[in-house]
C-alpha atoms as a PDB file:
ATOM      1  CA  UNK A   1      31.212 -14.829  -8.139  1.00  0.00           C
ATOM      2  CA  UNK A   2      29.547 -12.408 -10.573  1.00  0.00           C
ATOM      3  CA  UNK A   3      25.833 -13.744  -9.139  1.00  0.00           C
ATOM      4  CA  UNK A   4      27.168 -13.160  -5.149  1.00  0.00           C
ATOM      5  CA  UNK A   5      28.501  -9.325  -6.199  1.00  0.00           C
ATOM      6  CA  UNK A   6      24.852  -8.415  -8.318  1.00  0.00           C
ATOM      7  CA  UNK A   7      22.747  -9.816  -4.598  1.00  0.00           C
ATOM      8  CA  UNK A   8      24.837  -7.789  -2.372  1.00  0.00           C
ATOM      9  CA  UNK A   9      23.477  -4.780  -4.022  1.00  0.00           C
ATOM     10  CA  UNK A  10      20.136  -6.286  -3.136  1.00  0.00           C
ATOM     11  CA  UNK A  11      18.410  -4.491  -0.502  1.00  0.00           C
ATOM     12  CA  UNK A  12      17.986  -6.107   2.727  1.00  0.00           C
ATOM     13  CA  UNK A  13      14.582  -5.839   3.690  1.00  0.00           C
ATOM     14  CA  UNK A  14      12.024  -5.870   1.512  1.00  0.00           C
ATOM     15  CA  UNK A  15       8.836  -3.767   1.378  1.00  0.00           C
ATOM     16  CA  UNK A  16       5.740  -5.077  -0.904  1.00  0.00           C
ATOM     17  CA  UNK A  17       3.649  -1.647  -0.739  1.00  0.00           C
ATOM     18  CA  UNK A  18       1.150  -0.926  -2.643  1.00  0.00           C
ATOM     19  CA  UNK A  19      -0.030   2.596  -3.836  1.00  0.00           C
ATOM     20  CA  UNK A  20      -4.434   2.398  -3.841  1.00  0.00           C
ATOM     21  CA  UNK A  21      -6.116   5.168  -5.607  1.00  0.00           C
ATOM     22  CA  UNK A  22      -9.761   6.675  -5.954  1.00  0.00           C
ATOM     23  CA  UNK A  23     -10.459   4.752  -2.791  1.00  0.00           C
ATOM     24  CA  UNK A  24     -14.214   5.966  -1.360  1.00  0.00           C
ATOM     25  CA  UNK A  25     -13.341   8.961   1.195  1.00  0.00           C
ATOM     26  CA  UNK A  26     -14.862   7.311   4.073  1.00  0.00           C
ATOM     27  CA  UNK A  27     -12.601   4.499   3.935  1.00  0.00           C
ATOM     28  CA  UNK A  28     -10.424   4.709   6.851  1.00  0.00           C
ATOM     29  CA  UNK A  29      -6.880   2.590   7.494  1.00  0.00           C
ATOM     30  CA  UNK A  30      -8.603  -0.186   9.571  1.00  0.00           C
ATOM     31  CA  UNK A  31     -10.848  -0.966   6.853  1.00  0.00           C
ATOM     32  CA  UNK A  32      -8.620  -0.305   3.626  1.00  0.00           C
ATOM     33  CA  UNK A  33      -6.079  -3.331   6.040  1.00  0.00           C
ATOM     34  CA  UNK A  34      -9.069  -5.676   6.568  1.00  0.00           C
ATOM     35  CA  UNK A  35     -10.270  -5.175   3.159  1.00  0.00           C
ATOM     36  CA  UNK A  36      -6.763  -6.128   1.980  1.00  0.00           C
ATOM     37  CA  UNK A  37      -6.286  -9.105   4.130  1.00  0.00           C
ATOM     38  CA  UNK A  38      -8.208 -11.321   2.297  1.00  0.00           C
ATOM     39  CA  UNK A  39      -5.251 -12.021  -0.059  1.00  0.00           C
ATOM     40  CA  UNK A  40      -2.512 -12.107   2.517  1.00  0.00           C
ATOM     41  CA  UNK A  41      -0.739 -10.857   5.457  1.00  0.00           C
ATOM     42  CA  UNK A  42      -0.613  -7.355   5.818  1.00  0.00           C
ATOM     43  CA  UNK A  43       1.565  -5.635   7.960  1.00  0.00           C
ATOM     44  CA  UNK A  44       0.359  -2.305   7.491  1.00  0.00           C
ATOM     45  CA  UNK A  45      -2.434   0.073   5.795  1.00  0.00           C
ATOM     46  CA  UNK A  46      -2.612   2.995   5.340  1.00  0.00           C
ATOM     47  CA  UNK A  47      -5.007   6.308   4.240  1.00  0.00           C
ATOM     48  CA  UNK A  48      -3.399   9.477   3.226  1.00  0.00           C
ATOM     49  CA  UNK A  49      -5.288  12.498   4.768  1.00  0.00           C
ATOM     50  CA  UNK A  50      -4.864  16.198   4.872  1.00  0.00           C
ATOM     51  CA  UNK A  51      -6.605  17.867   8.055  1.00  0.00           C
ATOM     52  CA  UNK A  52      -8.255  14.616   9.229  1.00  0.00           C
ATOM     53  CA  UNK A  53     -10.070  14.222   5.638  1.00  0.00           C
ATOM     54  CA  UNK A  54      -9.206  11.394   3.760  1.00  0.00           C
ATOM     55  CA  UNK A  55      -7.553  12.376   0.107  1.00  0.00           C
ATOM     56  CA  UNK A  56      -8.507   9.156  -1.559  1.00  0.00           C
ATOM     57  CA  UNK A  57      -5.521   7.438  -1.744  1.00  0.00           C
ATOM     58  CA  UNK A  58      -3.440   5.600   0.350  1.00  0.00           C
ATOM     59  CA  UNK A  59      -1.008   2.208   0.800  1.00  0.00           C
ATOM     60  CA  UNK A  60      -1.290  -1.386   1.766  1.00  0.00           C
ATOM     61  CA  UNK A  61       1.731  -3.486   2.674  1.00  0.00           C
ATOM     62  CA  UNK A  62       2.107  -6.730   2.618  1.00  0.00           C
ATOM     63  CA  UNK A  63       4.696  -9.049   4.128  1.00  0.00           C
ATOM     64  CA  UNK A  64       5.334 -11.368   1.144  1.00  0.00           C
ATOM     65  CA  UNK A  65       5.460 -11.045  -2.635  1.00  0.00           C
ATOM     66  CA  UNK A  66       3.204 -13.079  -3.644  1.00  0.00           C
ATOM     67  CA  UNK A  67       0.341 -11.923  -1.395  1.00  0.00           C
ATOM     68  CA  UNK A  68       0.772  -8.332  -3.034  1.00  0.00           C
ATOM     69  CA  UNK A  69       0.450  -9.895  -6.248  1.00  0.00           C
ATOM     70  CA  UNK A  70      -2.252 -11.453  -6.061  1.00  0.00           C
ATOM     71  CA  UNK A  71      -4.204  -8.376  -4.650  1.00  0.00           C
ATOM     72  CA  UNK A  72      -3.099  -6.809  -7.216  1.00  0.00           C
ATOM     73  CA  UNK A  73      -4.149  -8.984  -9.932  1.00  0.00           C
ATOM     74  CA  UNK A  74      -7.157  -9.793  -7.935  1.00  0.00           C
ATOM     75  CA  UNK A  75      -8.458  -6.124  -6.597  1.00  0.00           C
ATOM     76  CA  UNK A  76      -6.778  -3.910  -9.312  1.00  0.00           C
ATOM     77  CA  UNK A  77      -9.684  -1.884 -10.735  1.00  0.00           C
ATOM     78  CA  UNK A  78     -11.927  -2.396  -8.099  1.00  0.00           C
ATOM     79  CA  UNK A  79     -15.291  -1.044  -7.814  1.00  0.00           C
ATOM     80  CA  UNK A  80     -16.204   0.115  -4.242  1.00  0.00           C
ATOM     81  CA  UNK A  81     -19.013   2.430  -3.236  1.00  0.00           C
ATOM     82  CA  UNK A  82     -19.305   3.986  -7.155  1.00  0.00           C
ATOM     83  CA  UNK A  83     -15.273   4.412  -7.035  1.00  0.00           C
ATOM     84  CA  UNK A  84     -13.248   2.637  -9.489  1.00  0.00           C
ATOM     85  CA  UNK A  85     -10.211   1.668  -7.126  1.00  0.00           C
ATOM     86  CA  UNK A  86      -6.934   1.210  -8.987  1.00  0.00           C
ATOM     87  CA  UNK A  87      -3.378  -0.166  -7.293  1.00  0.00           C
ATOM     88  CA  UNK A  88       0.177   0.009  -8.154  1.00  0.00           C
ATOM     89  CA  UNK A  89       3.206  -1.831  -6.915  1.00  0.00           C
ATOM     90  CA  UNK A  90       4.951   1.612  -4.799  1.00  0.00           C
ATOM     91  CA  UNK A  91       8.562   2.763  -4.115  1.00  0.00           C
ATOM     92  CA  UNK A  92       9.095   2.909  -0.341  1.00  0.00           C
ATOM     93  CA  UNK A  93      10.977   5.883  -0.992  1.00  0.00           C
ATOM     94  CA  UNK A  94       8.259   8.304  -2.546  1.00  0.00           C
ATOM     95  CA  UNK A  95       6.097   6.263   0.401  1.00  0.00           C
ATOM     96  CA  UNK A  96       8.564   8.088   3.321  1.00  0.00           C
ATOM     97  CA  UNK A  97       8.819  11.429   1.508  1.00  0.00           C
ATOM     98  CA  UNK A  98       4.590  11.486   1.070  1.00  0.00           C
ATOM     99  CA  UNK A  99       4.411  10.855   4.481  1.00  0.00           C
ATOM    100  CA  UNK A 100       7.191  13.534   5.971  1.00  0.00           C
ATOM    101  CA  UNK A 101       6.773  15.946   3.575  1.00  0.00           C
ATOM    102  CA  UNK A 102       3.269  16.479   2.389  1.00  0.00           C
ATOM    103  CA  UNK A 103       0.681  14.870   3.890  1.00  0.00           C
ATOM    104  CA  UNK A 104      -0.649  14.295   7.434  1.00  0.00           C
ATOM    105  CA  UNK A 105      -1.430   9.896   7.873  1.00  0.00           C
ATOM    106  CA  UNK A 106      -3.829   7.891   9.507  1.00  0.00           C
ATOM    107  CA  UNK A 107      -1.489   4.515   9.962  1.00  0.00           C
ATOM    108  CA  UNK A 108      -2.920   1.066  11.091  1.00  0.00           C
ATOM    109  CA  UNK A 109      -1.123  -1.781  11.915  1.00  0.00           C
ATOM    110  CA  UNK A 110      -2.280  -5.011  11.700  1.00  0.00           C
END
């Protein structure tokens, strides 16, 4: 009984974002989701900008788990274009208030 009341505090759906930094600022969402799918199925991707200029950051999501981890072990500290790219696993929560709140989005989905 005490393992069925701890899951139902579980949340339903899950959401395996990750938080990219330092990424070059001419990546764009299309290419930060097909750079990302080589590790798994991503559902979405996307690059934080602020009046149509890329800020150099951004988030990938991916539909399982695993796939996110191994991305993560795989692309964490990634050199791209003279940028050393770093990833974290990301709260979906700061995700939603980034994108309301203070920043304008370019959003792909795959």
């Amino acid at each position: 009984k005490a393992m069925q009341k701890s899951s139902s505090k579980l949340p339903q759906k899950k959401d395996f974002s990750l938080y990219v930094q330092n990424m070059p600022y001419s990546l764009g969402s299309e290419e930060l989701g097909a750079l990302f799918s080589a590790f798994g199925e991503v559902t979405s991707a996307t690059v934080i900008t602020k009046k149509r200029r890329s800020m150099g950051y951004g988030f990938v999501t991916y539909s399982s788990l695993d796939d996110a981890v191994i991305a993560t072990s795989v692309m964490n500290v990634l050199q791209l274009n003279n940028y050393t790219v770093f990833m974290y696993f990301f709260n979906i929560n700061f995700k939603i208030q980034c994108e309301n709140i203070y920043c304008n989005i370019t959003h792909f989905n795959v």
